[in-house]
Protein backbone atom coordinates (compact mmCIF):
# COMPACT_ATOMS: atom_id res chain seq x y z
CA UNK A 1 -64.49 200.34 -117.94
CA UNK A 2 -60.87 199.51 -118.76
CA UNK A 3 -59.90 198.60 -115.33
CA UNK A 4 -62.92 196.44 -115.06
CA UNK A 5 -62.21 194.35 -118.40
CA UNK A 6 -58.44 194.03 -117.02
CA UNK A 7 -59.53 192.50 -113.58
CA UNK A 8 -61.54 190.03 -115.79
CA UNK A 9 -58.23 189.57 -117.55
CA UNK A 10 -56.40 188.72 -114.71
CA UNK A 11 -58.85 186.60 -112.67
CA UNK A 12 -59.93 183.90 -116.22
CA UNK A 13 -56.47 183.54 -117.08
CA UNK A 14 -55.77 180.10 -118.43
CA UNK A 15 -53.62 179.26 -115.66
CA UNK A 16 -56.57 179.98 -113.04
CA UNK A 17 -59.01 177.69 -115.36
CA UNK A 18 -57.16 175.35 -115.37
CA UNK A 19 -56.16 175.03 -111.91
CA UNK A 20 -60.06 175.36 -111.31
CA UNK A 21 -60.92 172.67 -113.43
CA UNK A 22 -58.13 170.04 -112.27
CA UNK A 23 -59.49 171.03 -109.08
CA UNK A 24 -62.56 169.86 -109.53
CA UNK A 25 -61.66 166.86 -111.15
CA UNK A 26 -59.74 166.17 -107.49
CA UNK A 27 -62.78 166.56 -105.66
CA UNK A 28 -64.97 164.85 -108.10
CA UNK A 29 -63.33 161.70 -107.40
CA UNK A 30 -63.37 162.58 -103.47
CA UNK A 31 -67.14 163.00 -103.56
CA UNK A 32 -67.43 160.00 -105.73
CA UNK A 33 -65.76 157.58 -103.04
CA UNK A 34 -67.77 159.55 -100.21
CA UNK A 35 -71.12 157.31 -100.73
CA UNK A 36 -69.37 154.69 -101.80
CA UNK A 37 -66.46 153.68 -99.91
CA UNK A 38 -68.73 153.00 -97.03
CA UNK A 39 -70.42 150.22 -99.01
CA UNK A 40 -66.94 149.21 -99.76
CA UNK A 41 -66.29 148.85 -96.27
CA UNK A 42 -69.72 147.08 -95.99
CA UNK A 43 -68.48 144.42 -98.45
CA UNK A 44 -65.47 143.88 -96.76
CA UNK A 45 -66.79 142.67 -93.51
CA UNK A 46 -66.68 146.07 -91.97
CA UNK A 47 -69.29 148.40 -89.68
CA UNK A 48 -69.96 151.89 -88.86
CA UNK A 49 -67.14 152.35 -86.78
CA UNK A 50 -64.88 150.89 -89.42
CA UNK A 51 -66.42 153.56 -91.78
CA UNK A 52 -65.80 156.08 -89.62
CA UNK A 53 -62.09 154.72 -89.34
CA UNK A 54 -61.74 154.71 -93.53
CA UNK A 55 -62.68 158.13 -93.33
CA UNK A 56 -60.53 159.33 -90.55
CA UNK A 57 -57.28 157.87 -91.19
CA UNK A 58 -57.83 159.61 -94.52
CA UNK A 59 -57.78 162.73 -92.92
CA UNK A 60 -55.36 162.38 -90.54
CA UNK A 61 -52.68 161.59 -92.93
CA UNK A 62 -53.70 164.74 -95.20
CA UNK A 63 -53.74 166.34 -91.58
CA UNK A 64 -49.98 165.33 -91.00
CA UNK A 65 -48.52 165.99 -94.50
CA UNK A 66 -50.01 169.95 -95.06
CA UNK A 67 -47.36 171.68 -92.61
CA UNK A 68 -44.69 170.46 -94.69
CA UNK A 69 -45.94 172.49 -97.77
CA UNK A 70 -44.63 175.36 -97.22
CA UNK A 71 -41.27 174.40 -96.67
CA UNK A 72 -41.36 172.05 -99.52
CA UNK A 73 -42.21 174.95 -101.57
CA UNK A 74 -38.70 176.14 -101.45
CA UNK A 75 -37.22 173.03 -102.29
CA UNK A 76 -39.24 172.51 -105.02
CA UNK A 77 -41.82 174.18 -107.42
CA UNK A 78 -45.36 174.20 -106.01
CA UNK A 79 -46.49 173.33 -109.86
CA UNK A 80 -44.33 170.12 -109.18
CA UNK A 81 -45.39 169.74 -105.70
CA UNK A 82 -49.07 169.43 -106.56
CA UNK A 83 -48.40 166.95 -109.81
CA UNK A 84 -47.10 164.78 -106.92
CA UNK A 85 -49.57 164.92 -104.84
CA UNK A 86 -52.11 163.88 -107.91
CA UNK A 87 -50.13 161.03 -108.71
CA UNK A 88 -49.98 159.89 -105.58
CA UNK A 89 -54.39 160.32 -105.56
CA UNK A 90 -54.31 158.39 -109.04
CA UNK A 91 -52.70 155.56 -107.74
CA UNK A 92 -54.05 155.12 -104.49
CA UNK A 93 -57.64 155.55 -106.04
CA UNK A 94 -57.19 152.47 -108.17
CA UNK A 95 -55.20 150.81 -105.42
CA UNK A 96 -58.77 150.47 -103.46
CA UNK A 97 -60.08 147.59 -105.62
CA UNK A 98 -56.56 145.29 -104.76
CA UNK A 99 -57.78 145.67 -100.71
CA UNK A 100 -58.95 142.25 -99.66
CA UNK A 101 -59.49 143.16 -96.17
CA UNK A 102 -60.37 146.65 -94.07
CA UNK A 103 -56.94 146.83 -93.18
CA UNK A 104 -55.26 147.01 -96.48
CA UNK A 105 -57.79 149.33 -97.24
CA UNK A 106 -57.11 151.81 -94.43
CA UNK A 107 -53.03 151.30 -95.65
CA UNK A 108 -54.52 152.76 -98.80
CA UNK A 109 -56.41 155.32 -97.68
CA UNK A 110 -52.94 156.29 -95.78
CA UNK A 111 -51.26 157.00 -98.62
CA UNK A 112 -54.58 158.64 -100.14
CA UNK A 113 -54.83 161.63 -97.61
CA UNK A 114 -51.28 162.28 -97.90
CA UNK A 115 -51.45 162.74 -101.69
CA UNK A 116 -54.54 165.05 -101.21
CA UNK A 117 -52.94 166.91 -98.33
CA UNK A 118 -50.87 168.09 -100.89
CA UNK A 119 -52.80 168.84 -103.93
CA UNK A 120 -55.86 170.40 -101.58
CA UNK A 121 -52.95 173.01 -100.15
CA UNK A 122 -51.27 173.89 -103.09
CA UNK A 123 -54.30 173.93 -105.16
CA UNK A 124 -56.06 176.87 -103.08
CA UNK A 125 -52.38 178.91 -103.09
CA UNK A 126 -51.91 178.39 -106.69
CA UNK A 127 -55.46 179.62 -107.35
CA UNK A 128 -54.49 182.81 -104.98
CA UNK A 129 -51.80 183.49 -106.55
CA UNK A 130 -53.95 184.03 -109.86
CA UNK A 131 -56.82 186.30 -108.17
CA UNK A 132 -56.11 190.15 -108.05
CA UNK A 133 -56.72 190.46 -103.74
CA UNK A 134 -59.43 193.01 -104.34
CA UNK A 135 -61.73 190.30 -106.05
CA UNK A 136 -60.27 187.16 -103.86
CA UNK A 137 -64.03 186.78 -102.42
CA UNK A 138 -65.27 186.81 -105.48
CA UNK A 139 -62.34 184.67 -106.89
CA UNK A 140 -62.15 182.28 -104.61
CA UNK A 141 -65.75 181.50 -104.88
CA UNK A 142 -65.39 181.07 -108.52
CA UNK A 143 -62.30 178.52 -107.85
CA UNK A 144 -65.14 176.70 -105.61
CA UNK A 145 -67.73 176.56 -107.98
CA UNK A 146 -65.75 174.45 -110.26
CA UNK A 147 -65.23 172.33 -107.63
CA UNK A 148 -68.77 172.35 -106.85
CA UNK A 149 -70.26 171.41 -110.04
CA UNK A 150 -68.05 168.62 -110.06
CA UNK A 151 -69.19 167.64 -106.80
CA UNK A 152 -72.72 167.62 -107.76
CA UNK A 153 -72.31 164.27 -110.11
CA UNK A 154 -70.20 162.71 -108.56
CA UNK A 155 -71.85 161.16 -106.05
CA UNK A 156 -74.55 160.47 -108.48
CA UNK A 157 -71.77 159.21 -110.96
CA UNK A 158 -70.87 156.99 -108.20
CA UNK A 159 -73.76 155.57 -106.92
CA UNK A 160 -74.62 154.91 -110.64
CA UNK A 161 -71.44 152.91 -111.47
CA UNK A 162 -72.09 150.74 -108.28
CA UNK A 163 -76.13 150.34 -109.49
CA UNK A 164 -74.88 149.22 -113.42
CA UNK A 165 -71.49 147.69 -112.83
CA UNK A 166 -69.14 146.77 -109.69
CA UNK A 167 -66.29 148.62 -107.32
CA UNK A 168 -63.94 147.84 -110.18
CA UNK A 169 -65.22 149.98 -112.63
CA UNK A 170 -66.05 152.69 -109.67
CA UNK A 171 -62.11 152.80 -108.28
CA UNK A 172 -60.40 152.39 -112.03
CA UNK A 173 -62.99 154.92 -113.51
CA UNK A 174 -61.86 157.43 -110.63
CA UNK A 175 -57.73 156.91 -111.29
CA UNK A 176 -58.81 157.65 -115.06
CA UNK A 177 -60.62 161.23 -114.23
CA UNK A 178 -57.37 161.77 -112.03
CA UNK A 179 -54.90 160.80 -114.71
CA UNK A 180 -57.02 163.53 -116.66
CA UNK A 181 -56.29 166.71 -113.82
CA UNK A 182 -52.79 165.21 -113.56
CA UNK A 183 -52.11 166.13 -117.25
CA UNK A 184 -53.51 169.39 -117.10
CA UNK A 185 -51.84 170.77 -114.16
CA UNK A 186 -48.82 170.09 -116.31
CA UNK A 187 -49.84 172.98 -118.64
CA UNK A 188 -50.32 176.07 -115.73
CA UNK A 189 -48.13 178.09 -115.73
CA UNK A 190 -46.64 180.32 -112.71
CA UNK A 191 -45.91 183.50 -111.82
CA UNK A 192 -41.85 183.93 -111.26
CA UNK A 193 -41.72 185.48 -107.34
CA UNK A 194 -37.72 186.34 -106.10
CA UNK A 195 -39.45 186.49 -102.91
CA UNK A 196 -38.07 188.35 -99.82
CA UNK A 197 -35.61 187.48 -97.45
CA UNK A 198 -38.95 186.76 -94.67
CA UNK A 199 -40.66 185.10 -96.99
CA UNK A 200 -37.84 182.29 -97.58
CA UNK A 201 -37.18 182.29 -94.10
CA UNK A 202 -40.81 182.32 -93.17
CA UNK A 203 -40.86 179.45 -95.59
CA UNK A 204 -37.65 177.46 -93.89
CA UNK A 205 -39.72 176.40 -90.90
CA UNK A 206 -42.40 173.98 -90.40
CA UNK A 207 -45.72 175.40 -89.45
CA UNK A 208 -48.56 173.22 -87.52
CA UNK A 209 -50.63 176.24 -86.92
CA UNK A 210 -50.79 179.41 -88.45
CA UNK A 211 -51.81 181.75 -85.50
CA UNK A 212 -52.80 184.60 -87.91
CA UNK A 213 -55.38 182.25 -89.30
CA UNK A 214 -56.35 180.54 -85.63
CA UNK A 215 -60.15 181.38 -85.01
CA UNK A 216 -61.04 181.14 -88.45
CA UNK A 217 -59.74 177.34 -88.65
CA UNK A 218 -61.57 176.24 -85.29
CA UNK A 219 -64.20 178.05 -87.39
CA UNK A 220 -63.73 175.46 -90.01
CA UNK A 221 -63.24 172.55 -87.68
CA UNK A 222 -66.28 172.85 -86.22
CA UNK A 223 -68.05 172.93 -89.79
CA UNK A 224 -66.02 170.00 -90.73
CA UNK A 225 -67.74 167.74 -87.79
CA UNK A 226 -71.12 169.10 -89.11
CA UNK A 227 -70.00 168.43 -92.91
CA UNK A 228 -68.76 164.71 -91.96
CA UNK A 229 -71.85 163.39 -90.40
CA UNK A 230 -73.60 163.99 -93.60
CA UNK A 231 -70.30 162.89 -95.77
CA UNK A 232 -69.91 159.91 -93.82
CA UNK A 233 -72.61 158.14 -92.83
CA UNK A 234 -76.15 159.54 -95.14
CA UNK A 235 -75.56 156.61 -97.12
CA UNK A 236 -76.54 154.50 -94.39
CA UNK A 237 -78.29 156.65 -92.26
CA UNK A 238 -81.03 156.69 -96.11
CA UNK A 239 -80.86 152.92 -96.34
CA UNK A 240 -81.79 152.92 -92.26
CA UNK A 241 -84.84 155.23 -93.48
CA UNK A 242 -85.34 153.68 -96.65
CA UNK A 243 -84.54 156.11 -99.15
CA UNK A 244 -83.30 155.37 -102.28
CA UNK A 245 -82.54 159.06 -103.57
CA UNK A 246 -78.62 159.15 -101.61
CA UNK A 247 -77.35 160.23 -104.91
CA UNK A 248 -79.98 163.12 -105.65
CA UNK A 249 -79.19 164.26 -102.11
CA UNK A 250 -75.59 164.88 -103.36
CA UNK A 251 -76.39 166.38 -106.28
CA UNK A 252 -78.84 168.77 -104.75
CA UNK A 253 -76.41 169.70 -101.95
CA UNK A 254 -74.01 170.58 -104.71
CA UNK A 255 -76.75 172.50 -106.91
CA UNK A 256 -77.45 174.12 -103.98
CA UNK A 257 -74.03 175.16 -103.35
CA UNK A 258 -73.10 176.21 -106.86
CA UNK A 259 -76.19 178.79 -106.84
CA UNK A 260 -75.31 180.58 -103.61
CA UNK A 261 -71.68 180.38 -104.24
CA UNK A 262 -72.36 182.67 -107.49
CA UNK A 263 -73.15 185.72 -104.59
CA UNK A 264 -71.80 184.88 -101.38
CA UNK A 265 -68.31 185.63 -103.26
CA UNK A 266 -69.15 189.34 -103.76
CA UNK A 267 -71.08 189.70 -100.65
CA UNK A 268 -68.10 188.86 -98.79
CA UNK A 269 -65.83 191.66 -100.59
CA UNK A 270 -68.60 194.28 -99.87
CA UNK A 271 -69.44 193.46 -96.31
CA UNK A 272 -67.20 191.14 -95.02
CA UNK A 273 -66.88 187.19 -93.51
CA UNK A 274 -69.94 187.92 -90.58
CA UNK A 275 -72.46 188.42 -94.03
CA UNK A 276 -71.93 185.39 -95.28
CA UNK A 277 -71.04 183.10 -92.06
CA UNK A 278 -73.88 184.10 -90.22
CA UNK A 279 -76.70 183.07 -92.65
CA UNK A 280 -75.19 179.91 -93.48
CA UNK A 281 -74.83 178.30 -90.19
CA UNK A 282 -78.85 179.06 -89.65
CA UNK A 283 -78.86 176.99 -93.46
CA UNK A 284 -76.93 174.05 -92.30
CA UNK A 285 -78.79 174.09 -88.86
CA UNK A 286 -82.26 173.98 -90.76
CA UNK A 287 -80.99 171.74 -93.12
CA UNK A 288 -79.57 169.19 -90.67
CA UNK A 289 -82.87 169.39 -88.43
CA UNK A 290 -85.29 168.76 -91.07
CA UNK A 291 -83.28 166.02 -91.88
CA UNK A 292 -83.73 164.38 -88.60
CA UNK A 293 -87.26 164.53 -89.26
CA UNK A 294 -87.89 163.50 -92.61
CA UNK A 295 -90.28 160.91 -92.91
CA UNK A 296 -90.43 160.89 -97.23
CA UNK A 297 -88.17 161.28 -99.94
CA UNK A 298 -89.02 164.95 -100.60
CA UNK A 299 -88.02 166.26 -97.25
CA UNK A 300 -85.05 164.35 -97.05
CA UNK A 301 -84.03 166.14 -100.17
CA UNK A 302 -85.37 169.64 -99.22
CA UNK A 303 -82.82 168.59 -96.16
CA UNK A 304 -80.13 168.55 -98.63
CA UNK A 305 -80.79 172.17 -100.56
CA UNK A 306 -81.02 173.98 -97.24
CA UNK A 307 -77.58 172.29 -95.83
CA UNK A 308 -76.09 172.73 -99.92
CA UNK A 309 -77.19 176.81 -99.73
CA UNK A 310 -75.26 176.95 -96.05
CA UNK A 311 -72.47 174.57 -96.62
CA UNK A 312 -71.24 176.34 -100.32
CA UNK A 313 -71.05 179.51 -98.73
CA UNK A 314 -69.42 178.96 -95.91
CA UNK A 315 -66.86 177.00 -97.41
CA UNK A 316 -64.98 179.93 -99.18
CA UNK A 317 -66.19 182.06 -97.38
CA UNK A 318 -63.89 180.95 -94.41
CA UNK A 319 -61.34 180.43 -96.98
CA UNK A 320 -60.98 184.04 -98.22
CA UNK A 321 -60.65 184.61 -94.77
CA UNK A 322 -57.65 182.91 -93.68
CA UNK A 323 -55.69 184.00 -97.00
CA UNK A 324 -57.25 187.77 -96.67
CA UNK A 325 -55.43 187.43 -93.03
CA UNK A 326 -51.80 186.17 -94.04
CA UNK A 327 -49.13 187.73 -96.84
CA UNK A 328 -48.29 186.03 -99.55
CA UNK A 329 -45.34 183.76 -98.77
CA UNK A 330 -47.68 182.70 -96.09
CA UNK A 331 -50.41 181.28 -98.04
CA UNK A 332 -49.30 177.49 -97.71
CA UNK A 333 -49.51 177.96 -93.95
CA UNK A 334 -52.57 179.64 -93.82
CA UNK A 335 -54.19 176.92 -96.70
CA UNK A 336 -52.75 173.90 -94.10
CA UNK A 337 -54.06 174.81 -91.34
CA UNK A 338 -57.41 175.91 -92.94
CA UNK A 339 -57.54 172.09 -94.53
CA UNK A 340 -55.71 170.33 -91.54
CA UNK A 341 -58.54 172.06 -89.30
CA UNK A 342 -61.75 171.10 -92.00
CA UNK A 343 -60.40 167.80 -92.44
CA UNK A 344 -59.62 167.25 -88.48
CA UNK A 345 -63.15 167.83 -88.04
CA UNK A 346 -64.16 165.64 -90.73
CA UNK A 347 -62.06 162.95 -89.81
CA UNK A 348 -61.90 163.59 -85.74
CA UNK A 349 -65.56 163.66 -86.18
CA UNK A 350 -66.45 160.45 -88.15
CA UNK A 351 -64.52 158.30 -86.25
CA UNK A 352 -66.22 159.54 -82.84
CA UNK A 353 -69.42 159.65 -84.44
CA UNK A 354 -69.26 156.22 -86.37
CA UNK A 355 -68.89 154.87 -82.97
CA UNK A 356 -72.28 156.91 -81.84
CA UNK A 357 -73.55 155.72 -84.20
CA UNK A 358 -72.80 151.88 -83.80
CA UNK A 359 -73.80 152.18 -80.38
CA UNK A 360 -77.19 154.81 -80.24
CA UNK A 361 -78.44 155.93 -83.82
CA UNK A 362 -77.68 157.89 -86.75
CA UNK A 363 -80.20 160.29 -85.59
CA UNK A 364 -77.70 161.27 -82.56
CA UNK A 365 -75.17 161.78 -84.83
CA UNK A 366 -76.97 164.34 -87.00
CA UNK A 367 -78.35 165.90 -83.27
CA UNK A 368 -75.00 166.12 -82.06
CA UNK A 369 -74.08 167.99 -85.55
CA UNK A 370 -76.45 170.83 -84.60
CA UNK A 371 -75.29 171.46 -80.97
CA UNK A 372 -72.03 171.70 -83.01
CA UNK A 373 -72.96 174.36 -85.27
CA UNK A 374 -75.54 176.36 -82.69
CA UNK A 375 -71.67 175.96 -80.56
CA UNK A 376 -69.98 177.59 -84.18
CA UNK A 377 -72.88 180.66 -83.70
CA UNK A 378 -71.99 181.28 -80.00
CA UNK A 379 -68.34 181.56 -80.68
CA UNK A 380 -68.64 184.04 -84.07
CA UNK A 381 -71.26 186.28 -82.05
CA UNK A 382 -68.63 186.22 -79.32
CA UNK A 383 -65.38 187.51 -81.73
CA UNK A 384 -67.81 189.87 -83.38
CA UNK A 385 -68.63 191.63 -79.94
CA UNK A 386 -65.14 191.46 -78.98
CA UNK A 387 -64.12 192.74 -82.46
CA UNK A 388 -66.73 195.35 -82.00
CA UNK A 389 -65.86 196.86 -78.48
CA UNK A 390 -62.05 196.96 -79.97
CA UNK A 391 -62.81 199.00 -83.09
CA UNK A 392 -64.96 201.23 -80.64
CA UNK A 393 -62.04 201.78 -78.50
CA UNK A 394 -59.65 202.68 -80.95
CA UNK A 395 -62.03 205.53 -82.93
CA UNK A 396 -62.36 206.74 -79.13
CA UNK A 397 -58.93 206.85 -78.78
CA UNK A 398 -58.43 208.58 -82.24
């Protein structure tokens, strides 16, 4: 019973709530631009491709920033590290409603990724470093939640702002929430590591791709295609169908998540990534089909609580993995390339989809999202067999 009330200690430490809840301030504001920005875009003159380009370049310079953290993390305290990155997300977010033009947007949105390359990446070590490992399933999922329930209104925050006022309350209203997790990340405070002579050296060199963390990140990329259809282009793909209910189709995705994050957590530390990663690509698939075939407002949102149960579990799920597979000093590496791989399929995907999508329909972009997670089943089913036959091989040879 002691040990028990100690864990609970360690894992709702102020530090870790706070870190939770600046975190979900960060991806409040992301979610909030998400069916948004392409009306933005819209206003400027722009199309679907040029949606899909806002999006992309996003990611790409988030993409290009993340190896650098863990070298930078020598240099400099992570604590300090993230602050930068926030203030660099603050500014940027209120920059938006200066851009005259898609072009000075996409300069924006530049600078944008690379300040949330950095906070996403130090955000998810930080929180790490604050879990006790034999709960990080359950921890992690936790450090999502936050971030979930944030997610859930901000879309509809969003989409209100634009319905009641104009992009100028939307962009300065976001750099305001931001200003808000920028203060409070000043109060965490951090562990003191010496570290080991690896782990500064492991920390000396830039890292593109974590190897230890390889097949769970093309995991994640292929979930991040999947994820940006729906990020990227529901917005229009519900005005195409005439549905007004975008915002409610965030918010339930994000119920949605919050509820099945509350067990996938501890059904991960009892029974490992295959129980939760499984299930919830046969919840995004269902999800995504039915909404290919909605015809009324209520499927279209019973689209969006099948795709929030698979998405929010599959998100930390993955997650846990790649730290669960790396030591400590290498959690910046592993966190990079877990992002840089999520947000190469978000942005790789938009940007080749938008242009689908200019061309064909929006339907073929959410068809082309299934054949991308039916392609996520084949390749799990094949490392669990080949997982399988090795474990076999090595009680036979014990």
């Amino acid at each position: 019973m002691k040990s028990t009330h100690m864990g609970t200690l360690r894992l709702w430490s102020v530090s870790f709530i706070l870190i939770m809840t600046a975190n979900a301030l960060l991806f409040m504001i992301f979610e909030m631009m998400l069916p948004t920005l392409p009306l933005f875009v819209s206003k400027l003159g722009g199309g679907a491709s040029q949606v899909g380009l806002v999006t992309g370049i996003f990611m790409v310079s988030a993409i290009l920033i993340r190896p650098f953290a863990a070298r930078l993390a020598t240099k400099i305290d992570k604590k300090y590290l993230l602050m930068i990155g926030l203030a660099i997300c603050t500014l940027m977010t209120g920059a938006y409603y200066l851009s005259t033009s898609v072009g000075m947007l996409l300069i924006f949105r530049l600078l944008h990724g690379a300040g949330f390359g950095l906070a996403t990446t130090y955000f998810a070590t930080l929180a790490a470093e604050n879990i006790p490992k034999e709960r990080r399933g359950e921890g992690m999922g936790y450090f999502g939640v936050g971030e979930t329930v944030a997610v859930s209104v901000g879309p509809l925050i969003g989409m209100s702002i634009l319905l009641r006022y104009d992009f100028h309350y939307l962009f300065f209203g976001g750099a305001s929430i931001l200003l808000l997790a920028l203060v409070m990340t000043f109060f965490i405070s951090r562990k003191k590591h010496t570290g080991t002579e690896a782990a500064l050296h492991a920390g000396t060199s830039i890292k593109w791709i974590e190897r230890k963390v390889l097949f769970p990140s093309l995991l994640i990329l292929l979930i991040g295609i999947a994820a940006g259809s729906i990020m990227s282009f529901i917005a229009l793909y519900a005005a195409e169908k005439g549905f007004h209910t975008v915002a409610w189709f965030f918010f339930i995705v994000a119920a949605a998540s919050f509820l099945v994050r509350l067990v996938s957590g501890r059904l991960f530390d009892r029974l490992g990534p295959g129980s939760v990663l499984v299930p919830s690509a046969f919840l995004i698939i269902a999800g995504i089909w039915i909404l290919t075939l909605s015809n009324s407002e209520t499927v279209f949102l019973l689209s969006a609580a099948l795709y929030g149960l698979g998405f929010g579990a599959v998100f930390p799920a993955i997650q846990t993995w790649c730290v669960n597979l790396v030591e400590e000093h290498e959690h910046e590496n592993a966190m990079a390339s877990f992002f840089n791989f999520f947000d190469l399929g978000i942005g790789g995907g938009a940007v080749i989809l938008g242009m689908l999508a200019s061309a064909f329909s929006y339907k073929l972009v959410y068809d082309i999202a299934i054949v991308v997670m039916v392609a996520y089943l084949l390749m799990y089913a094949g490392y669990a067999i080949h997982t399988g036959k090795k474990k076999a091989e090595a009680i036979q040879k014990a």
